[in-house]
Protein backbone atom coordinates (compact mmCIF):
# COMPACT_ATOMS: atom_id res chain seq x y z
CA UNK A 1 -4.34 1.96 -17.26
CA UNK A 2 -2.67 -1.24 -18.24
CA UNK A 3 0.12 0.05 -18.97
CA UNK A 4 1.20 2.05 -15.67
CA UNK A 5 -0.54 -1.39 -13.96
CA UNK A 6 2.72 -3.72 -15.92
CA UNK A 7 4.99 -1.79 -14.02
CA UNK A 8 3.48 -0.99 -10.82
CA UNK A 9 5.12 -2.35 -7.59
CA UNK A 10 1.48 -3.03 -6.06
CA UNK A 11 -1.52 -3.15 -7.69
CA UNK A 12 -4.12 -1.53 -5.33
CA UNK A 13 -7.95 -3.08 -6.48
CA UNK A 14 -10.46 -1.84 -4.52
CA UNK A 15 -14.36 -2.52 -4.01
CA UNK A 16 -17.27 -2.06 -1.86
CA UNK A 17 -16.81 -4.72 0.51
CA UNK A 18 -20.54 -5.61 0.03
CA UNK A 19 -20.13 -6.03 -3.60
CA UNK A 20 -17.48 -9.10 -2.47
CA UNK A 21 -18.32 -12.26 -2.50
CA UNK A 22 -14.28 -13.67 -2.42
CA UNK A 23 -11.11 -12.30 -3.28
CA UNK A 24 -11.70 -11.40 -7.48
CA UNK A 25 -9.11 -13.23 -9.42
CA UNK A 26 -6.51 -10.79 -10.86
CA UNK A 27 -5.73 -11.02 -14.88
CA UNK A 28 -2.15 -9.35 -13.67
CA UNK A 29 1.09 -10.84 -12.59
CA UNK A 30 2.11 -7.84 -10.54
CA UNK A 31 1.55 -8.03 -6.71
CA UNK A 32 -1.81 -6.79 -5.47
CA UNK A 33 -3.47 -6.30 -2.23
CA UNK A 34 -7.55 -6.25 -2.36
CA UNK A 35 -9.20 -3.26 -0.52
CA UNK A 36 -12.86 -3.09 0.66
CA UNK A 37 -13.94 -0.50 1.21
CA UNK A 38 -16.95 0.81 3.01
CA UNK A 39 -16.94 -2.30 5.54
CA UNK A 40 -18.97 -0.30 8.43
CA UNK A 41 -21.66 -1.33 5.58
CA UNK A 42 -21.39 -5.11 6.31
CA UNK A 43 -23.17 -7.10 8.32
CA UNK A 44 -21.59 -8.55 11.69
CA UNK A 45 -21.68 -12.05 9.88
CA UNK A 46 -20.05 -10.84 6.55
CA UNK A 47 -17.65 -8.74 8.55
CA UNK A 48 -16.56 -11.89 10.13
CA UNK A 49 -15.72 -14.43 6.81
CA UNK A 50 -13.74 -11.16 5.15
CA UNK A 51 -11.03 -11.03 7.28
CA UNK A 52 -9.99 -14.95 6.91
CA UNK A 53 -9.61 -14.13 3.28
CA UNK A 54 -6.02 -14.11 2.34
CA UNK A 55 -5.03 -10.99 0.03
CA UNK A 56 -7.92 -8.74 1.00
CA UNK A 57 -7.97 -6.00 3.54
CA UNK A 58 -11.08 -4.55 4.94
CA UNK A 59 -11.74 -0.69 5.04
CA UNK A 60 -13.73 1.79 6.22
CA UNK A 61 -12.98 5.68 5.34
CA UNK A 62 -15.83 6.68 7.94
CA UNK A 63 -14.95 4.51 11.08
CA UNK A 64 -11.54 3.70 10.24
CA UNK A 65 -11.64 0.27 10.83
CA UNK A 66 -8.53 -1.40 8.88
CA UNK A 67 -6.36 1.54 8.13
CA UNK A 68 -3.93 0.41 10.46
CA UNK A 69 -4.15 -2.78 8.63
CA UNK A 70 -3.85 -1.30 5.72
CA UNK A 71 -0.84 0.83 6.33
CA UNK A 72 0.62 -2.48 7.72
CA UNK A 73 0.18 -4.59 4.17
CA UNK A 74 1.39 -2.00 2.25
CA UNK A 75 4.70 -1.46 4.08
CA UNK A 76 5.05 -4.94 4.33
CA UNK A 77 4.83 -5.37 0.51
CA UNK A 78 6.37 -2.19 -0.35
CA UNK A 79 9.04 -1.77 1.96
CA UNK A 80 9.91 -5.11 3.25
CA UNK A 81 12.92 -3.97 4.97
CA UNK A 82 10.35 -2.36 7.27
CA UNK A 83 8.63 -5.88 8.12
CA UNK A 84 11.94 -7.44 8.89
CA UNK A 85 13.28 -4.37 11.24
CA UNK A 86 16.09 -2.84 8.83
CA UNK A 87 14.95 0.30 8.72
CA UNK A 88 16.99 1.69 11.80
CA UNK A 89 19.97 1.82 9.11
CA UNK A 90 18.01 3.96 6.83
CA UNK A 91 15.18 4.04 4.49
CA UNK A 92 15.22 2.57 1.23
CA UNK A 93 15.68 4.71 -2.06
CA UNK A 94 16.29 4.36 -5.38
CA UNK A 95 19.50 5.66 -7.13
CA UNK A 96 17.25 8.24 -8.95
CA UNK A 97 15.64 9.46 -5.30
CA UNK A 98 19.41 9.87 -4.12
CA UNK A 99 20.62 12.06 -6.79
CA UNK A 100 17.73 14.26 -6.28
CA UNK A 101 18.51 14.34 -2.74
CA UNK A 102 22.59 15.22 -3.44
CA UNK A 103 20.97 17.55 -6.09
CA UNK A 104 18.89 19.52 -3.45
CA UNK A 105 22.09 19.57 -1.13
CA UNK A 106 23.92 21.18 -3.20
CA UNK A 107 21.53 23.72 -4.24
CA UNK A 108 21.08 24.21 -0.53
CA UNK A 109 24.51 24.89 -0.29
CA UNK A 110 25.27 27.22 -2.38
CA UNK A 111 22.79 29.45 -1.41
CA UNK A 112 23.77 29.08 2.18
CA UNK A 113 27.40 30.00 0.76
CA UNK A 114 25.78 33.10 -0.53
């Protein structure tokens, strides 16, 4: 809920594209991207206006029109290393995610030591 929505990264609000009239204001200061969904729905005309709308991305699960796009925003507010072309030095983690990683290592080699 509200709570898990504070400390989110990216706020994810989606809606039937036909249900949207403009980008809903957001009560939240956390970043968000707006989703429609079900835009093989829309009319040519409608189809046309969403995509000048800044913060919204149209979607449709059963043509896939806008996944790309999609994938695209999300990177580029998630992993913005990825936008700028860092990532050939190695993805992003968090120091939690690392010591997992050493964690598993280790496990994995001991048992290889037998």
């Amino acid at each position: 809920g509200e709570a898990a929505a504070a400390s989110a990264d990216l706020i994810l609000d989606l809606f039937p594209a036909a249900e949207l009239g403009e980008v809903p204001a957001s009560s939240s200061d956390r970043p968000r991207l707006v989703v429609g969904t079900k835009a093989d729905l829309l009319t040519a005309t409608a189809a046309a206006v969403f995509p000048q709308q800044p913060g919204l991305v149209l979607t449709s699960a059963k043509t896939g029109l806008g996944i790309s796009r999609l994938i695209e925003a999300l990177i580029a507010r998630l992993v913005p290393e990825a936008a700028d072309g860092l990532l050939d030095r190695g993805v992003p983690v968090t120091p939690e995610q690392l010591d997992q990683v050493r964690r598993r290592q280790q496990r994995l080699a001991t048992l290889a030591a037998g």
